[in-house]
N, C-alpha and C. Protein backbone atom coordinates (compact mmCIF):
# COMPACT_ATOMS: atom_id res chain seq x y z
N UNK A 1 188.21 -59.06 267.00
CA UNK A 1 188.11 -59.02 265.57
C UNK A 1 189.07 -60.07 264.99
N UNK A 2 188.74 -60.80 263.74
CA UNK A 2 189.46 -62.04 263.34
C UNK A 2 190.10 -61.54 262.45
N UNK A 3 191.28 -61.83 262.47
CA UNK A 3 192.63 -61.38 261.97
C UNK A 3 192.75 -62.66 260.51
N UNK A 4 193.42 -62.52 259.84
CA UNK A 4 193.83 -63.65 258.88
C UNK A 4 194.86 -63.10 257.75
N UNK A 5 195.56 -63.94 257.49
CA UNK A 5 196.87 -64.24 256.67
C UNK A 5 196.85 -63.95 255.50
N UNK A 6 197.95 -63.38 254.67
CA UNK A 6 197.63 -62.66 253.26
C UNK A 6 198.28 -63.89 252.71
N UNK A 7 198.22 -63.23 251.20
CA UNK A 7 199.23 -64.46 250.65
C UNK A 7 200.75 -63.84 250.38
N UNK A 8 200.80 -63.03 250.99
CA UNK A 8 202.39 -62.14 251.29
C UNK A 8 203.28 -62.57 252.45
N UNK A 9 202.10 -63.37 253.98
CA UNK A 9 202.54 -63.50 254.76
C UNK A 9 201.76 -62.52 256.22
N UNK A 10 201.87 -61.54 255.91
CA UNK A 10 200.79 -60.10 256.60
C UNK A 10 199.65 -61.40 257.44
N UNK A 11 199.10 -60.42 258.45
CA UNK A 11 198.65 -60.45 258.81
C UNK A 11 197.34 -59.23 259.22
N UNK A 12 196.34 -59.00 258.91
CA UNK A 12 195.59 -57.91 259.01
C UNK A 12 194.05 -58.88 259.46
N UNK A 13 193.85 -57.24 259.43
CA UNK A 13 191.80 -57.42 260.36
C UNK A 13 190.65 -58.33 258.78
N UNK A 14 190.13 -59.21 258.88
CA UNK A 14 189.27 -59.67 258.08
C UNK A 14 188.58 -58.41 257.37
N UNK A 15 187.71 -57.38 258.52
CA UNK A 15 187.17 -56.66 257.70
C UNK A 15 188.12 -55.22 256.82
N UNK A 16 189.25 -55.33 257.08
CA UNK A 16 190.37 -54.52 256.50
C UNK A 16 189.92 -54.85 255.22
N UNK A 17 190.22 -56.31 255.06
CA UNK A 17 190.31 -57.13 253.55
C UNK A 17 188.99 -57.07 252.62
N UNK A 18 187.81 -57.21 253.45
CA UNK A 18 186.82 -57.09 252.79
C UNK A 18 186.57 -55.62 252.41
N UNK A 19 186.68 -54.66 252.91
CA UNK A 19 186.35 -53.26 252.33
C UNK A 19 187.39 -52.99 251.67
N UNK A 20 188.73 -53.64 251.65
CA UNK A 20 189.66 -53.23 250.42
C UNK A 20 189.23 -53.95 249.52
N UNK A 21 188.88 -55.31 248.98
CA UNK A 21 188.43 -56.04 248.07
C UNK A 21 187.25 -55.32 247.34
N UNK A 22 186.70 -55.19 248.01
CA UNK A 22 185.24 -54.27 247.67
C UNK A 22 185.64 -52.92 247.02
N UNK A 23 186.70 -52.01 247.49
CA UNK A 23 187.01 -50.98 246.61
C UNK A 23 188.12 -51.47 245.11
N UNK A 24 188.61 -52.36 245.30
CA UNK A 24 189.54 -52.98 244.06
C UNK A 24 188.37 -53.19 243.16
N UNK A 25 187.68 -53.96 243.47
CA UNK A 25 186.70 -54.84 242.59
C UNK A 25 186.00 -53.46 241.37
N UNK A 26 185.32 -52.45 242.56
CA UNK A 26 184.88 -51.05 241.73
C UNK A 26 185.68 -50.65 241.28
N UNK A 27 186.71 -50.39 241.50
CA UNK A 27 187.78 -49.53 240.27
C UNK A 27 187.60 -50.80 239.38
N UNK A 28 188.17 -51.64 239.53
CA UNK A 28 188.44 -52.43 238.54
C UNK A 28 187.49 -52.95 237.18
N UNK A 29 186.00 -52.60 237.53
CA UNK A 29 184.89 -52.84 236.64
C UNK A 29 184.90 -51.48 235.91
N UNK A 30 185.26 -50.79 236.80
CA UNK A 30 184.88 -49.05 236.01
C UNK A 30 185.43 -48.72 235.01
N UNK A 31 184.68 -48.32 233.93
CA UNK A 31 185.95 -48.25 232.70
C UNK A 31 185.30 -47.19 232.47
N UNK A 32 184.56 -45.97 233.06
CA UNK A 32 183.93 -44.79 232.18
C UNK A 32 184.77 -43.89 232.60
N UNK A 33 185.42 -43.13 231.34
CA UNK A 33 186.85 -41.99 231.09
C UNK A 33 186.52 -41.29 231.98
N UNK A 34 185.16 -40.73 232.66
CA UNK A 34 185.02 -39.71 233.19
C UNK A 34 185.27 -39.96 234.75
N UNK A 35 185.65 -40.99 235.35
CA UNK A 35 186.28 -41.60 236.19
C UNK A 35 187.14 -41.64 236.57
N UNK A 36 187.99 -42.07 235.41
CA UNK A 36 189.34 -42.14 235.75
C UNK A 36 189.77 -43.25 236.51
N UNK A 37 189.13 -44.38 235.87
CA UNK A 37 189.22 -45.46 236.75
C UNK A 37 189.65 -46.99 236.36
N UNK A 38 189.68 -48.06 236.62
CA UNK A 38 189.83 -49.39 235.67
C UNK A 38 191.04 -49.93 236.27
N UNK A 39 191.14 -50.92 235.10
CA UNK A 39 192.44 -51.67 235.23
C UNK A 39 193.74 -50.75 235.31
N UNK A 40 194.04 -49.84 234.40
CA UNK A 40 195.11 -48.74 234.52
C UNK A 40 195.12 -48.46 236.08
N UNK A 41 194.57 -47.57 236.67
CA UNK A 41 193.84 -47.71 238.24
C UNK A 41 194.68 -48.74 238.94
N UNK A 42 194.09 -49.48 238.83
CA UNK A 42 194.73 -50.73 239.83
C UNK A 42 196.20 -50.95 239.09
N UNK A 43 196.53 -50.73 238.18
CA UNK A 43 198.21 -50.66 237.64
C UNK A 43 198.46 -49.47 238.41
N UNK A 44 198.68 -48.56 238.59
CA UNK A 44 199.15 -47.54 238.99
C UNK A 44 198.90 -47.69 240.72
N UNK A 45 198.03 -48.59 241.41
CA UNK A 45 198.33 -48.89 242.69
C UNK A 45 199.33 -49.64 243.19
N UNK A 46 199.38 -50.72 241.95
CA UNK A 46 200.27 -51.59 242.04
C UNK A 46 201.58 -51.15 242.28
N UNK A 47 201.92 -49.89 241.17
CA UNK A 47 203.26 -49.47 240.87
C UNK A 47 203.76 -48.80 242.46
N UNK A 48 202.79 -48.15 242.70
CA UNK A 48 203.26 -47.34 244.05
C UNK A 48 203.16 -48.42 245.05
N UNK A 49 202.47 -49.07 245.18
CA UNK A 49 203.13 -50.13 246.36
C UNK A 49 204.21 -50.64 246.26
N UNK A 50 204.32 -50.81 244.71
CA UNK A 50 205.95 -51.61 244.59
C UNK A 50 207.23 -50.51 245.39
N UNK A 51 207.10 -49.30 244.73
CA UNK A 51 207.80 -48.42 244.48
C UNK A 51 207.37 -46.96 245.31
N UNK A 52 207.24 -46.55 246.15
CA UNK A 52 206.94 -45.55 247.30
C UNK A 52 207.43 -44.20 246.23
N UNK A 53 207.69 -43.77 245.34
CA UNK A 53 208.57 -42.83 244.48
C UNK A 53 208.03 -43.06 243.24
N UNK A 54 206.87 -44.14 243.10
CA UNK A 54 206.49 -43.63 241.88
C UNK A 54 205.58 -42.83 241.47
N UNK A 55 205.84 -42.15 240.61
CA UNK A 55 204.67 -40.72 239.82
C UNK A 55 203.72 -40.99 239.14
N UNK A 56 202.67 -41.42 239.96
CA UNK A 56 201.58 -41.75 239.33
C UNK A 56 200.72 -40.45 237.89
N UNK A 57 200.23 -41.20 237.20
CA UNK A 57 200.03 -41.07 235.77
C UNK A 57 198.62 -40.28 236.16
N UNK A 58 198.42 -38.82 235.65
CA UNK A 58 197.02 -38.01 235.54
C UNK A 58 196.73 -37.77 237.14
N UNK A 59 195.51 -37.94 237.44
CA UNK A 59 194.89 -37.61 238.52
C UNK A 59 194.40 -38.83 239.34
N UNK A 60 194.97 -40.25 238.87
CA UNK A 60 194.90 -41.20 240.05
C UNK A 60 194.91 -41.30 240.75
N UNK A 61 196.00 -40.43 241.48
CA UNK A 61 196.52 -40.36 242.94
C UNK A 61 195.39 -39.33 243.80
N UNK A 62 194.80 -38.26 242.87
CA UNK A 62 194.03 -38.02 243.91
C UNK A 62 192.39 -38.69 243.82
N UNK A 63 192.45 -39.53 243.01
CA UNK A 63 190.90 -40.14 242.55
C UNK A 63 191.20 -41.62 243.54
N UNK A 64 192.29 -42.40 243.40
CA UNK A 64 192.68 -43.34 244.98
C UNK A 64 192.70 -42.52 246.10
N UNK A 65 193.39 -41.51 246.59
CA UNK A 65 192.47 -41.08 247.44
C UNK A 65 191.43 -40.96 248.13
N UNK A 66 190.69 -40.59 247.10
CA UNK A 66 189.37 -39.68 247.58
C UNK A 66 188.43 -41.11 247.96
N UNK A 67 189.25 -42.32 247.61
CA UNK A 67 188.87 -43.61 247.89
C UNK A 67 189.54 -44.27 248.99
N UNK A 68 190.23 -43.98 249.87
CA UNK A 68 191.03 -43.73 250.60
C UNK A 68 192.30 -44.98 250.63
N UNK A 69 192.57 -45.30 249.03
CA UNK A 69 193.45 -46.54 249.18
C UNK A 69 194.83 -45.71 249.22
N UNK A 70 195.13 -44.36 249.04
CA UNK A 70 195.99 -43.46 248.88
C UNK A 70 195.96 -42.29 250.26
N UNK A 71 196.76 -42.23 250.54
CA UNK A 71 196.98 -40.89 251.83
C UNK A 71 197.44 -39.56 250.79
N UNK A 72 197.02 -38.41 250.50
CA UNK A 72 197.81 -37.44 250.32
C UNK A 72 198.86 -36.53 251.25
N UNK A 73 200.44 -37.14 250.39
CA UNK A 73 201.27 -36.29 251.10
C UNK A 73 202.34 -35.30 250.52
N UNK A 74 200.98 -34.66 250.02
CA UNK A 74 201.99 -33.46 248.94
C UNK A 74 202.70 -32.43 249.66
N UNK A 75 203.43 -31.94 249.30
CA UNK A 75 204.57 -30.91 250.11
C UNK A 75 205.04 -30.16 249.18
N UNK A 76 204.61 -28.77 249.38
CA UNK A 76 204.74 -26.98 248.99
C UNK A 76 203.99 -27.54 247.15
N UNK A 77 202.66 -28.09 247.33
CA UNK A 77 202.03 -28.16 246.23
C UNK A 77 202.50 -29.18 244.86
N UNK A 78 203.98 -29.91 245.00
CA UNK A 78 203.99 -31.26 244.73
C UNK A 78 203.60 -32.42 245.07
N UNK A 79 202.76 -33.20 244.05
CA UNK A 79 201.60 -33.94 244.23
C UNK A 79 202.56 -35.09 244.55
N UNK A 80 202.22 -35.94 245.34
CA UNK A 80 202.79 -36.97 246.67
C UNK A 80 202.14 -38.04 247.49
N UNK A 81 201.92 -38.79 247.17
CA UNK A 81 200.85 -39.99 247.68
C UNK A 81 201.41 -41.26 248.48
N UNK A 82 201.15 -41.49 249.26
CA UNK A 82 201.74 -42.72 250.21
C UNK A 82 200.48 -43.80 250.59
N UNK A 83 200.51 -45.35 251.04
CA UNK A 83 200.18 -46.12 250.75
C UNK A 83 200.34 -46.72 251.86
N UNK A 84 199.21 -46.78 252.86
CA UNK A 84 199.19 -47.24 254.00
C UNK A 84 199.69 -49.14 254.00
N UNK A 85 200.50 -49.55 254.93
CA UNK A 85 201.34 -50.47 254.91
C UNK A 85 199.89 -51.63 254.58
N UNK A 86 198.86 -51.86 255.03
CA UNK A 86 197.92 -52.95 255.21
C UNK A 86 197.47 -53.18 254.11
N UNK A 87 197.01 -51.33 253.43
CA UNK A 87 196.77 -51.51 252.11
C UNK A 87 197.61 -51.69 251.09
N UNK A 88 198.57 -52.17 251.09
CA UNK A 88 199.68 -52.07 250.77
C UNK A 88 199.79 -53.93 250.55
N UNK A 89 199.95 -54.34 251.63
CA UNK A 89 199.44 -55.84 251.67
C UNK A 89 198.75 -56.73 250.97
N UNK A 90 197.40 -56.14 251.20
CA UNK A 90 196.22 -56.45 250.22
C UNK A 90 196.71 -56.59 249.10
N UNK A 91 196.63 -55.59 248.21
CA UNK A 91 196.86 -54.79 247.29
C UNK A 91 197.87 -55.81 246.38
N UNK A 92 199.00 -56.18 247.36
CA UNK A 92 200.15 -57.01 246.57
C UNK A 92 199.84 -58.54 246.42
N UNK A 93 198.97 -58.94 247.58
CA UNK A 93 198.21 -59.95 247.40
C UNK A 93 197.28 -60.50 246.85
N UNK A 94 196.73 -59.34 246.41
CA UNK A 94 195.08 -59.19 245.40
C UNK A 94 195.10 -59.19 244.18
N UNK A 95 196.11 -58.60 243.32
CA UNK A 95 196.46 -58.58 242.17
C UNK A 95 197.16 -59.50 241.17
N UNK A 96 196.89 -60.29 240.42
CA UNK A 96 197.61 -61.37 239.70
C UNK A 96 197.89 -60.88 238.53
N UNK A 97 198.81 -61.07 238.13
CA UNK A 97 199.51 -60.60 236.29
C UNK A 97 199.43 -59.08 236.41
N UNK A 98 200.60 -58.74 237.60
CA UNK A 98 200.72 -57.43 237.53
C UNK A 98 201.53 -56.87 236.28
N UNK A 99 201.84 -57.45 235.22
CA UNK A 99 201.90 -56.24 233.83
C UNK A 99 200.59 -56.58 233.00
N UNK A 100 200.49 -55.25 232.21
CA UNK A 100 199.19 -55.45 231.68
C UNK A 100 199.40 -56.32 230.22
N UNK A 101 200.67 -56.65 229.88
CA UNK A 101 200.80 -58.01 228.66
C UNK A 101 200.07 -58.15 228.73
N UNK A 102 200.03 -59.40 230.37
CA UNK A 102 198.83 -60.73 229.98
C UNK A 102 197.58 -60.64 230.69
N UNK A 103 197.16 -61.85 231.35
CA UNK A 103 196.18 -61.97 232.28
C UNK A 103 196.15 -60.87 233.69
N UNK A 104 195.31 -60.35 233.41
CA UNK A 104 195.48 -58.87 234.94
C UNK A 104 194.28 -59.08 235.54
N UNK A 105 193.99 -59.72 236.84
CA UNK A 105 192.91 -59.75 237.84
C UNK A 105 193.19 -59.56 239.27
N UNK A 106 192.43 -59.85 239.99
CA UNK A 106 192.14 -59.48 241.18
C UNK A 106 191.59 -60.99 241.49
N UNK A 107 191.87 -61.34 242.81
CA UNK A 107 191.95 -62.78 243.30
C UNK A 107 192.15 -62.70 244.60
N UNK A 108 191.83 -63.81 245.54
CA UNK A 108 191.29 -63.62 247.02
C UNK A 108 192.99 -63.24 247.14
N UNK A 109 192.90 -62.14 248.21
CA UNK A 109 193.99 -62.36 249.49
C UNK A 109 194.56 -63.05 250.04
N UNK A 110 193.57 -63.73 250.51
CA UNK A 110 193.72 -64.48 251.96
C UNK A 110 194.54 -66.16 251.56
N UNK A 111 195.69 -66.12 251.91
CA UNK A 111 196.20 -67.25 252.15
C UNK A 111 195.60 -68.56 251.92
N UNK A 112 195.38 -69.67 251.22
CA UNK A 112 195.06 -70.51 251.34
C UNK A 112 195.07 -70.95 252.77
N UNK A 113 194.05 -71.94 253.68
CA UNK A 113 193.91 -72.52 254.79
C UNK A 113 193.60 -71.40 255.92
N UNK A 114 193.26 -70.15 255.66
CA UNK A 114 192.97 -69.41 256.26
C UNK A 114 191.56 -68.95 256.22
């Protein structure tokens, strides 16, 4: 399987990148409330990759989940989410104008020359 270069440095599986791209892209178009999904969405992935301790906002954490960009690791019924290291990668690589000020997209991964 062909491996290739983030723009973090990482190294992960090609098709890692493509089925994470592919789930960014859907949150990221989705804007129907009953979802719970969008740009906010991908802010609040952002935040917890930055930050392993942050308290994600409503029911994100279990709606990333159930998408599996989120692990649930709640303990005695405090809600608790962790962020597998690859997706984690992606994720920091994929995202451009991480505050929502300005320009906020999603943009290849993959390293230039890769």
């Amino acid at each position: 399987m062909r491996q290739v270069r983030l723009k973090n440095g990482s190294e992960v599986f090609e098709p890692q990148v493509i089925m994470t791209m592919k789930l960014l892209q859907k949150i990221f178009v989705e804007s129907r409330p009953d979802k719970m999904l969008g740009p906010v969405a991908i802010y609040e992935l952002v935040a917890i990759c930055k930050n392993p301790d942050h308290k994600l906002f409503g029911s994100f954490g279990e709606r990333l989940a159930k998408l599996t960009l989120l692990r649930d690791v709640s303990i005695n019924g405090e809600a608790k989410y962790a962020v597998q290291d690859t997706v984690r990668d992606i994720v920091l690589s994929a995202v451009d104008g991480q505050d929502m000020e300005g320009d906020f997209g999603l943009v290849n991964p993959v390293a230039d020359g890769d």
